[in-house]
N, C-alpha and C. Protein backbone atom coordinates (compact mmCIF):
# COMPACT_ATOMS: atom_id res chain seq x y z
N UNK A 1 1.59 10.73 -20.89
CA UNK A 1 0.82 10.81 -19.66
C UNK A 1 1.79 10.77 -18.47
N UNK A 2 1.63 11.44 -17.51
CA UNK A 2 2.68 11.54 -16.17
C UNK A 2 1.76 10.54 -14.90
N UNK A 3 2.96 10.07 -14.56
CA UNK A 3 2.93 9.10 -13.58
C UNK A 3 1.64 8.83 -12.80
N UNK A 4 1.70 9.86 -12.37
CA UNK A 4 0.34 10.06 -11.07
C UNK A 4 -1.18 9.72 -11.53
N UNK A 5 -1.06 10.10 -13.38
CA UNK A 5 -2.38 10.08 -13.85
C UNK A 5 -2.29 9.28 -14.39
N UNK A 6 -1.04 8.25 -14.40
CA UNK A 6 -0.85 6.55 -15.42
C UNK A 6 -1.83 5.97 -13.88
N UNK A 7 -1.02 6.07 -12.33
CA UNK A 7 -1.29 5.46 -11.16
C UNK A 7 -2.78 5.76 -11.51
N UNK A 8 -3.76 6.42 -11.67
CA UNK A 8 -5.24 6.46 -11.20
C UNK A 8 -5.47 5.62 -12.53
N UNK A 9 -5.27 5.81 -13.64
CA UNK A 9 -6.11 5.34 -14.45
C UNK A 9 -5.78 3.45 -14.24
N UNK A 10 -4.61 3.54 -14.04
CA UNK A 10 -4.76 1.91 -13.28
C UNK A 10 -5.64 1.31 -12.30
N UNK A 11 -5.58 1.95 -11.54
CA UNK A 11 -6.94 2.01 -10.37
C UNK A 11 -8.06 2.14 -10.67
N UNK A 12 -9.14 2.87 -11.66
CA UNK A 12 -9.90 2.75 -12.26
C UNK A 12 -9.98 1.61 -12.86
N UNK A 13 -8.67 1.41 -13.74
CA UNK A 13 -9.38 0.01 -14.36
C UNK A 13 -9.99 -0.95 -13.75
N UNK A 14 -8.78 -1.36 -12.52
CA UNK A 14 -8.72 -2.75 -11.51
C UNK A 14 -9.74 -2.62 -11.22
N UNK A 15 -10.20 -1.40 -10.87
CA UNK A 15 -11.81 -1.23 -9.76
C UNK A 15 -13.05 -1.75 -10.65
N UNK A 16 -12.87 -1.49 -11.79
CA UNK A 16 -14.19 -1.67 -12.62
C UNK A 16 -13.69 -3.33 -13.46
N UNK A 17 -12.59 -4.16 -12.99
CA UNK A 17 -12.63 -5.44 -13.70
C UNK A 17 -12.97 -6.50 -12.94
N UNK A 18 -13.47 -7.33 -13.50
CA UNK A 18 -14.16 -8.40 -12.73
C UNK A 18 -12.93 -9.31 -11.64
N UNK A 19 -11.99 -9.55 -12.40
CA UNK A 19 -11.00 -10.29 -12.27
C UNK A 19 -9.97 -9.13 -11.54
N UNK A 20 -10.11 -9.43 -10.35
CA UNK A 20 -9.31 -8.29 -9.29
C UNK A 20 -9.76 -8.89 -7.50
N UNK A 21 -8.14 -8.38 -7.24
CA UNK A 21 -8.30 -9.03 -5.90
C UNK A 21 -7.51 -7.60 -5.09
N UNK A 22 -7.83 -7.68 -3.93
CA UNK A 22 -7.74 -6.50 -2.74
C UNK A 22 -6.29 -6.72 -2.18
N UNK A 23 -5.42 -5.84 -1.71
CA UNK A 23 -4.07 -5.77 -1.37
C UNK A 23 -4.42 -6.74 0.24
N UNK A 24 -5.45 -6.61 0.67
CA UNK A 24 -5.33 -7.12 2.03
C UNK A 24 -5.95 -8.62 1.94
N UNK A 25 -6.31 -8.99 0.95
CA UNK A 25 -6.78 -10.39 0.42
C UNK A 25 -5.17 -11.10 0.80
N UNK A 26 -4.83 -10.88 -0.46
CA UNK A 26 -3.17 -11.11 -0.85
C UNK A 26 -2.23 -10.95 0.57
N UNK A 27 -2.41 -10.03 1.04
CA UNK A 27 -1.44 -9.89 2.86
C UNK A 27 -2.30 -11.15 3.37
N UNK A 28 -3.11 -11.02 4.18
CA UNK A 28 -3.89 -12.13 4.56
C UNK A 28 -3.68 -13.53 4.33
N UNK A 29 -3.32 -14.06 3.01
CA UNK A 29 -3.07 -15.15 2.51
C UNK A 29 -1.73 -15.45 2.47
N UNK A 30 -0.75 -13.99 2.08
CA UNK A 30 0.58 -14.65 2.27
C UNK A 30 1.43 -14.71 3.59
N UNK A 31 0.30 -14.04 4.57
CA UNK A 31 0.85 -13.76 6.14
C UNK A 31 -0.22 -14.62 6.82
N UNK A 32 0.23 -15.64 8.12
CA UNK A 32 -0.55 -16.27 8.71
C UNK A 32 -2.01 -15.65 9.02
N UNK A 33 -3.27 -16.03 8.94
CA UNK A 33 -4.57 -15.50 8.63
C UNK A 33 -4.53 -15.36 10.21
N UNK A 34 -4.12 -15.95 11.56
CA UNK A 34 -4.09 -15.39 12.72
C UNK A 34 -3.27 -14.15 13.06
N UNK A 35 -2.39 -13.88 12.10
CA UNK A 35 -1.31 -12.60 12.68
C UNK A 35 -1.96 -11.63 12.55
N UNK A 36 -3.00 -10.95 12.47
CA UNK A 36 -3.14 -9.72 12.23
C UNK A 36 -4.60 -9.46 13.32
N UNK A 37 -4.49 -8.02 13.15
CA UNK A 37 -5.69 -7.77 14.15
C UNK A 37 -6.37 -6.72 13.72
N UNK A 38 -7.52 -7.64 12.58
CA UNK A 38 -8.78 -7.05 11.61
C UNK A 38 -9.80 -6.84 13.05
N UNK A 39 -9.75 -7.98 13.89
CA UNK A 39 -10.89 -7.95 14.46
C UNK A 39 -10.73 -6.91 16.09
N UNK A 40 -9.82 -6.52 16.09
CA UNK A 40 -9.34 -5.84 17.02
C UNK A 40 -9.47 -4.15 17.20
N UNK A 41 -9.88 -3.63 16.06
CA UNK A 41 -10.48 -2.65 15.86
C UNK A 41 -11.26 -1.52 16.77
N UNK A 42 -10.80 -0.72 17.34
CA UNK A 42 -11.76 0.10 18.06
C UNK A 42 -11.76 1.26 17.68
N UNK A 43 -11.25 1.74 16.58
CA UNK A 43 -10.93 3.13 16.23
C UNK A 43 -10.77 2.92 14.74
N UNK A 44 -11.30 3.43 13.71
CA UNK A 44 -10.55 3.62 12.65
C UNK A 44 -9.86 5.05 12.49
N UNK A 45 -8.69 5.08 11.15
CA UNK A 45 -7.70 5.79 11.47
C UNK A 45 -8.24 6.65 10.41
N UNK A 46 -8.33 7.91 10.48
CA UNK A 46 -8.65 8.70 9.66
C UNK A 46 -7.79 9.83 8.96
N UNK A 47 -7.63 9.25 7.87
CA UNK A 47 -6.25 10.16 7.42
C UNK A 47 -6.90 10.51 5.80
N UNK A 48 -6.47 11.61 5.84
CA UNK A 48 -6.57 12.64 4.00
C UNK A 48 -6.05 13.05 3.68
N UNK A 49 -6.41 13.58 2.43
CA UNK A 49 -4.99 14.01 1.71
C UNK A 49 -5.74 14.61 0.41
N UNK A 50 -5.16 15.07 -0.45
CA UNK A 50 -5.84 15.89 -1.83
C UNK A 50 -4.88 15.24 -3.30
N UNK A 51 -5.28 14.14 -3.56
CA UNK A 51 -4.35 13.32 -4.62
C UNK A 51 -3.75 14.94 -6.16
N UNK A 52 -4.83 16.05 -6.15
CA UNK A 52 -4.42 16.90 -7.03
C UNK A 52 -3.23 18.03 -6.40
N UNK A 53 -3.22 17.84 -4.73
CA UNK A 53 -2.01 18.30 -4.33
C UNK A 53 -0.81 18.18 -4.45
N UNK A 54 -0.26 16.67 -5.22
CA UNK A 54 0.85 15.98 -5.68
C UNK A 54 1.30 17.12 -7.06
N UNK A 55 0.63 17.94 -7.76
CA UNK A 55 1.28 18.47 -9.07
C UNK A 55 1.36 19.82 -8.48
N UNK A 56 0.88 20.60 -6.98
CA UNK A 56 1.27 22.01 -6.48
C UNK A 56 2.13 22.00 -5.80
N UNK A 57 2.66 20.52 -4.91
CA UNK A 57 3.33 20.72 -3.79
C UNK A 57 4.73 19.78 -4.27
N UNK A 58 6.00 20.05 -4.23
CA UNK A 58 7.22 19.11 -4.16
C UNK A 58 7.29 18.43 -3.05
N UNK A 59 6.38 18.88 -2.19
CA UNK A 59 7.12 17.59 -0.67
C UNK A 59 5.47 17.54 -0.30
N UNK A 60 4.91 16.13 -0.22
CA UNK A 60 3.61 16.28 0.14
C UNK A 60 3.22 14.66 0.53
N UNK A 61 2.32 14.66 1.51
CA UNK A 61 1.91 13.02 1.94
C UNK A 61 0.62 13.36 1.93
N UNK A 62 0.10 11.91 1.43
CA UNK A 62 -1.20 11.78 1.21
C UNK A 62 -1.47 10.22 0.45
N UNK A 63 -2.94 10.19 1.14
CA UNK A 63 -3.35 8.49 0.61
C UNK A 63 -3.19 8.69 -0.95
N UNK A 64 -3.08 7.39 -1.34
CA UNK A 64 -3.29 7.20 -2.88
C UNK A 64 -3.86 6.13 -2.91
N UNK A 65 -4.30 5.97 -4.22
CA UNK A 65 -5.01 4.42 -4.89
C UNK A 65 -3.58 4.09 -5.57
N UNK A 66 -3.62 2.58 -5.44
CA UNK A 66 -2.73 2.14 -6.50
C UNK A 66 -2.37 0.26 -7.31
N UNK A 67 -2.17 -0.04 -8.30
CA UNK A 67 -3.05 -0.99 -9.05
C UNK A 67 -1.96 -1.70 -9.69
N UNK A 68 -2.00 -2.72 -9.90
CA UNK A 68 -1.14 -3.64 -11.00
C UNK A 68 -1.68 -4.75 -11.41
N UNK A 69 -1.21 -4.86 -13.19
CA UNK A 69 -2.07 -5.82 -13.03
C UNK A 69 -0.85 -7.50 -14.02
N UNK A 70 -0.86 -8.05 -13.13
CA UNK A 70 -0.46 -9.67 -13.18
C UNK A 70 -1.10 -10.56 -13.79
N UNK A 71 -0.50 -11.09 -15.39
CA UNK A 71 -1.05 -11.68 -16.54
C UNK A 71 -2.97 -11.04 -16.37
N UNK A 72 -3.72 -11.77 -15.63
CA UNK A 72 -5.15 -10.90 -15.98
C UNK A 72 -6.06 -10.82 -14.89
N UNK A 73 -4.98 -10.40 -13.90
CA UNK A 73 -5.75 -10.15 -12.35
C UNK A 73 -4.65 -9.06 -11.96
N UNK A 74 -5.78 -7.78 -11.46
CA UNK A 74 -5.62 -7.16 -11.32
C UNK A 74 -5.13 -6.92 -9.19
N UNK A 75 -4.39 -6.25 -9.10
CA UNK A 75 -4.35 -6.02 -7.47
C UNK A 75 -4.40 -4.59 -7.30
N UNK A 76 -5.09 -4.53 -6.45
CA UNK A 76 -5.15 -3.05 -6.29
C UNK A 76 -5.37 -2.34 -4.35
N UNK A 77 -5.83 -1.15 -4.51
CA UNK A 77 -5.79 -0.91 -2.96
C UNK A 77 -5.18 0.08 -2.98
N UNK A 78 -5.76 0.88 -1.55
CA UNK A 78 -5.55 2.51 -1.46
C UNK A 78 -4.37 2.33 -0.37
N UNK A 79 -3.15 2.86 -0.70
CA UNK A 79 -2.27 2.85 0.51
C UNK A 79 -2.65 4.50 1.53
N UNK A 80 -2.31 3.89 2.84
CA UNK A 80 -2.35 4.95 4.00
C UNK A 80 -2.14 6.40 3.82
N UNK A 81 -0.68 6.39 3.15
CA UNK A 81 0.09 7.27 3.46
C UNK A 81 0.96 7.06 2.27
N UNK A 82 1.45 7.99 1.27
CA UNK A 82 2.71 8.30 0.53
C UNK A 82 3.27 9.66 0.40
N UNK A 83 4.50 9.31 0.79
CA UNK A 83 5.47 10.63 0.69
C UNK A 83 5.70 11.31 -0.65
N UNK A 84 5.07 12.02 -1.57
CA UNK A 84 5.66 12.26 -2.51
C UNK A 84 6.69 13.21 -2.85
N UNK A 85 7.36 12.93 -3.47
CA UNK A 85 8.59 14.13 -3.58
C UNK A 85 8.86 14.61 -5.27
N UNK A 86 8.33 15.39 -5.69
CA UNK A 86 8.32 16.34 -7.23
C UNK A 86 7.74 14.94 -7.64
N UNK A 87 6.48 14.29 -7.05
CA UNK A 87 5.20 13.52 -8.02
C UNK A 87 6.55 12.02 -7.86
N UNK A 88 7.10 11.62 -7.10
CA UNK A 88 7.88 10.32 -7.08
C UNK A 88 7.49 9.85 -5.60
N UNK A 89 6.93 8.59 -5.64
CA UNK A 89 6.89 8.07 -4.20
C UNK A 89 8.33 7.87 -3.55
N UNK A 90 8.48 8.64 -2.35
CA UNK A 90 9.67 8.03 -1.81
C UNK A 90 9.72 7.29 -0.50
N UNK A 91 8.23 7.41 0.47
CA UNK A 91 7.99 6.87 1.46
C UNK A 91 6.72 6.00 1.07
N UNK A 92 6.53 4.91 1.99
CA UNK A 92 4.53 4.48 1.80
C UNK A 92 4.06 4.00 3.52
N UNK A 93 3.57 4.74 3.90
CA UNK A 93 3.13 4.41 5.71
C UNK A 93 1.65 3.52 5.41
N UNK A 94 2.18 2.27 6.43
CA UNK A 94 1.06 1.66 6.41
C UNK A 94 0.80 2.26 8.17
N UNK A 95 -0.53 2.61 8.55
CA UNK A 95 -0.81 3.03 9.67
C UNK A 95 -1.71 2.48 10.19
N UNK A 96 -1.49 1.97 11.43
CA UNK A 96 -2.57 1.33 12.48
C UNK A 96 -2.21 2.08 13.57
N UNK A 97 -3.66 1.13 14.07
CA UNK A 97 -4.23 1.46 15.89
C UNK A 97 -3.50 1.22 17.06
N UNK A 98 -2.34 0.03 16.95
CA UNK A 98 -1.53 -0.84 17.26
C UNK A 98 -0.31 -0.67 17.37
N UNK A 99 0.55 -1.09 18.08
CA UNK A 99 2.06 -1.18 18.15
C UNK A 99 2.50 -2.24 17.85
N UNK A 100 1.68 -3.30 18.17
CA UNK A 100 2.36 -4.42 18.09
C UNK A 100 2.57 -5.20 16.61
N UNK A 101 3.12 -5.04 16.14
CA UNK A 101 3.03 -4.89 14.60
C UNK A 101 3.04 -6.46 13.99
N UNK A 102 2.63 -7.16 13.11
CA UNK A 102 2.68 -8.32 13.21
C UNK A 102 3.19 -8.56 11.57
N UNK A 103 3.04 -10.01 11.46
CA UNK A 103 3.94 -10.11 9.43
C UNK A 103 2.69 -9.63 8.72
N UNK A 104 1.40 -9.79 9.15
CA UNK A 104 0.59 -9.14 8.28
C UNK A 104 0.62 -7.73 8.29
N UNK A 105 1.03 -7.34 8.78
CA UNK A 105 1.29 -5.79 8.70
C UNK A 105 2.32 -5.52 7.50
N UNK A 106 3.36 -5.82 8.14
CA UNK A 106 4.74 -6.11 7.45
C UNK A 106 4.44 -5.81 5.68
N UNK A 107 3.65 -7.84 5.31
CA UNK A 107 2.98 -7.97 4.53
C UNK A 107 2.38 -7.06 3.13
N UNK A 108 1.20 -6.68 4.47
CA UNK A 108 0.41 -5.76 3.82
C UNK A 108 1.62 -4.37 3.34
N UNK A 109 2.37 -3.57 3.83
CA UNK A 109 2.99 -2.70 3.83
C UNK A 109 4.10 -2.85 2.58
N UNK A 110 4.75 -4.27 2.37
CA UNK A 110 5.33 -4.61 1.58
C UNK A 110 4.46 -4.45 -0.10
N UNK A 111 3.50 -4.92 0.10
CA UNK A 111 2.42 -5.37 -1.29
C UNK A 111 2.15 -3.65 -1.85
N UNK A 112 1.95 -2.78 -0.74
CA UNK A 112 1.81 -1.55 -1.61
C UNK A 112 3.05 -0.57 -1.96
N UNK A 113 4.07 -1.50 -1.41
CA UNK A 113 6.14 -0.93 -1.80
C UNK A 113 5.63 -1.69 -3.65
N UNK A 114 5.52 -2.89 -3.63
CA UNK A 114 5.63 -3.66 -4.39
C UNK A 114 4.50 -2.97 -5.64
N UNK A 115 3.59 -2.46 -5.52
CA UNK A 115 3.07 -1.24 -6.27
C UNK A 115 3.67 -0.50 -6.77
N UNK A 116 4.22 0.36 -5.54
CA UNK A 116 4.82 1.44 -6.05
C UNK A 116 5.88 1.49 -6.78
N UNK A 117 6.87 0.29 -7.00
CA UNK A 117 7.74 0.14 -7.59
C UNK A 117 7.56 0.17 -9.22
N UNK A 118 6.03 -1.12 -9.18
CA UNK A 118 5.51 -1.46 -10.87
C UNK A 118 4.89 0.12 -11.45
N UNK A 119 4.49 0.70 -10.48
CA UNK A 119 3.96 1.71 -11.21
C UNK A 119 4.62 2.97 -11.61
N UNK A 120 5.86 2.97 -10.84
CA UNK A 120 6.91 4.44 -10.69
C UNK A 120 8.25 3.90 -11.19
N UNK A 121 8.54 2.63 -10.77
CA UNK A 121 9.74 1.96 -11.15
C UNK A 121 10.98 2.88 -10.15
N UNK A 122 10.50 2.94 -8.83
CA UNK A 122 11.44 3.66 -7.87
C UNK A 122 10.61 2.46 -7.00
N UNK A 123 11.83 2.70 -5.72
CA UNK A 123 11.45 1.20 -4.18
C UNK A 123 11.36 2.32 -3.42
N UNK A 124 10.30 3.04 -2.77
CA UNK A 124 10.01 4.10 -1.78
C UNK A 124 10.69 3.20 -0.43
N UNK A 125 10.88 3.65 0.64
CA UNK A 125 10.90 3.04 1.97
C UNK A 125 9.56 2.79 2.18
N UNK A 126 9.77 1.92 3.70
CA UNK A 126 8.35 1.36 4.06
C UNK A 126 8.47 1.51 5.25
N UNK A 127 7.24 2.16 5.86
CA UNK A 127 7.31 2.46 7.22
C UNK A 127 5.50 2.09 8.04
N UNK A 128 6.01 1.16 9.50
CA UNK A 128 4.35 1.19 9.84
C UNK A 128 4.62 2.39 11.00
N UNK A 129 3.36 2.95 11.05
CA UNK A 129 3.47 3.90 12.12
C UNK A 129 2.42 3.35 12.87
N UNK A 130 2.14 4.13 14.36
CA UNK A 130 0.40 3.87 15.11
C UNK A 130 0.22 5.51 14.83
N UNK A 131 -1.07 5.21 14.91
CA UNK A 131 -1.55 6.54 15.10
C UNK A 131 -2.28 6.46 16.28
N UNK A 132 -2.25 7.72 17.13
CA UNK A 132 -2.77 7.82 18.70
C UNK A 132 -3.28 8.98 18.55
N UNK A 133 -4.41 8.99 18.14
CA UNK A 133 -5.16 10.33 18.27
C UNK A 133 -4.73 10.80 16.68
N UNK A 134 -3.87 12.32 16.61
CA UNK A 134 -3.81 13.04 15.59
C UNK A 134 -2.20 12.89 15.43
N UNK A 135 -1.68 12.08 16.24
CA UNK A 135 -0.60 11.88 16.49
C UNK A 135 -0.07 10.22 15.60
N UNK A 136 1.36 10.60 15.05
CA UNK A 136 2.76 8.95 14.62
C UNK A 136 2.66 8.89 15.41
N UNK A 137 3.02 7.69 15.98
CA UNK A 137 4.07 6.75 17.08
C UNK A 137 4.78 5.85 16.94
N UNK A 138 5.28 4.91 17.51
CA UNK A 138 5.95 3.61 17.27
C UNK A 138 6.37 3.67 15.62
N UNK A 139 7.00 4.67 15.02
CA UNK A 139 7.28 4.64 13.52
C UNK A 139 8.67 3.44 13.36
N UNK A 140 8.30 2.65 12.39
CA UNK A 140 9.11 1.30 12.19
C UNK A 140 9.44 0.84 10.83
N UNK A 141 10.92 1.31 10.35
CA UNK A 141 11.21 0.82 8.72
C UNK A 141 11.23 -0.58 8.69
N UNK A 142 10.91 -1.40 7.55
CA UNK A 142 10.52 -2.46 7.08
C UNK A 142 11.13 -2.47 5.94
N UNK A 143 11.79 -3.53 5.74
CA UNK A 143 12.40 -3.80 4.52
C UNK A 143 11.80 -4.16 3.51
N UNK A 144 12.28 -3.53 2.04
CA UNK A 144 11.80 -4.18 0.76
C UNK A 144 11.78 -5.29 0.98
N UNK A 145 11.02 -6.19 0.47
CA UNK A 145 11.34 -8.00 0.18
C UNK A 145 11.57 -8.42 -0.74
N UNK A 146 12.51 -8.14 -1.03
CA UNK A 146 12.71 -8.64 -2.76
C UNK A 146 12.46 -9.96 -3.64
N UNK A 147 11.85 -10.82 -2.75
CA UNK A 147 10.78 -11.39 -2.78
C UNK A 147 9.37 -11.84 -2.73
N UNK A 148 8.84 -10.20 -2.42
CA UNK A 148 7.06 -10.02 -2.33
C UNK A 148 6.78 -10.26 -3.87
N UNK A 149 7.20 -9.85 -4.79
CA UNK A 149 6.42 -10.20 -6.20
C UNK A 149 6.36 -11.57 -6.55
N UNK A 150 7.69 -12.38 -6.26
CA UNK A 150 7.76 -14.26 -6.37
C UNK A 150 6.53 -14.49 -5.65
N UNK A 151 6.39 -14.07 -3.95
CA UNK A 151 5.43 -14.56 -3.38
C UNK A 151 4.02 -14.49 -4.26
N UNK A 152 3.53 -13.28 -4.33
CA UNK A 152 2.42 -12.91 -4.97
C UNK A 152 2.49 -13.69 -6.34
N UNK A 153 3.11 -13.47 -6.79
CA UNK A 153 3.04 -14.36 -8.56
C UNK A 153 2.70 -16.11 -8.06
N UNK A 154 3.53 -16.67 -7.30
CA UNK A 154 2.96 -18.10 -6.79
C UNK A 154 1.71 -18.22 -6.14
N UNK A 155 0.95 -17.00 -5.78
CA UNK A 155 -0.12 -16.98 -4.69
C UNK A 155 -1.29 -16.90 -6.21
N UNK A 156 -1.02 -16.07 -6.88
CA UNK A 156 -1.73 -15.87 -7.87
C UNK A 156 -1.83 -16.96 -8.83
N UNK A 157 -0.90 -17.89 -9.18
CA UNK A 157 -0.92 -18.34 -10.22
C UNK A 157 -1.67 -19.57 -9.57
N UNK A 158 -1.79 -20.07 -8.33
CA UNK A 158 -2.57 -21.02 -7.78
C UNK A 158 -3.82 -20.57 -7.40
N UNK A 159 -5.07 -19.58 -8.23
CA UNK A 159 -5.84 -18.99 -7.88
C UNK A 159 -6.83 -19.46 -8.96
């Protein structure tokens, strides 16, 4: 089975198991529950993509679903934006309304690197962008944490 169709059928599973928690649960909890701005909202960001475009196109961005699952909890969650390159994530854009970018952003942006790694076994870059209209802006690399999985595994195992 090739990558892309290992990534969905993971996502399917998580989605249909009882025992599963949301990528922004997990940001939320491991980033101060004031840093972020859920409630700040005046626009949602509307972005698409064609997940069967990844096996016509060598250079292509588009949302994906994507899933892992940790002893018997599953994490899952649709990232923004992935760069794919010949079906390999090499970018993952987390995209907001916002400039002001906060650790839950960060966070959140890290947890779906930290995906893409378990599921491809490649570390894509991580980038938050704003979106202003139809328009990037403020585009901002973010480092792997080579400590987001310790975090998450201690967040989880006290659950």
């Amino acid at each position: 089975m090739d990558k892309i169709q290992h990534a969905l059928n993971l996502y399917s599973k998580a989605k249909s198991s009882k025992n599963k928690i949301y990528v922004t649960s997990i940001a939320r909890s491991l980033a101060s529950p004031i840093s972020h701005h859920l409630k700040d909202f005046k626009y949602k960001h509307y972005l698409w993509g064609d997940i069967d475009k990844i096996y016509l196109y060598n250079d292509i961005f588009t949302p994906f679903p994507l899933a892992w699952k940790y002893e018997n909890i599953w994490i899952y969650g649709w990232s923004d934006l992935i760069h794919f390159k010949n079906q390999i994530p090499i970018e993952v854009y987390e995209v907001k309304q916002y400039a002001d970018y906060k650790r839950y952003d960060e966070v959140q942006l890290q947890l779906y690197g930290l995906l893409c790694y378990k599921i491809f076994h490649t570390k894509p870059r991580l980038f938050l962008a704003q979106q202003v209209k139809i328009k990037f802006k403020n585009i901002r690399e973010v480092e792997f944490d080579e400590n987001i999985e310790k975090n998450v595994v201690n967040l989880l195992s006290n659950i």
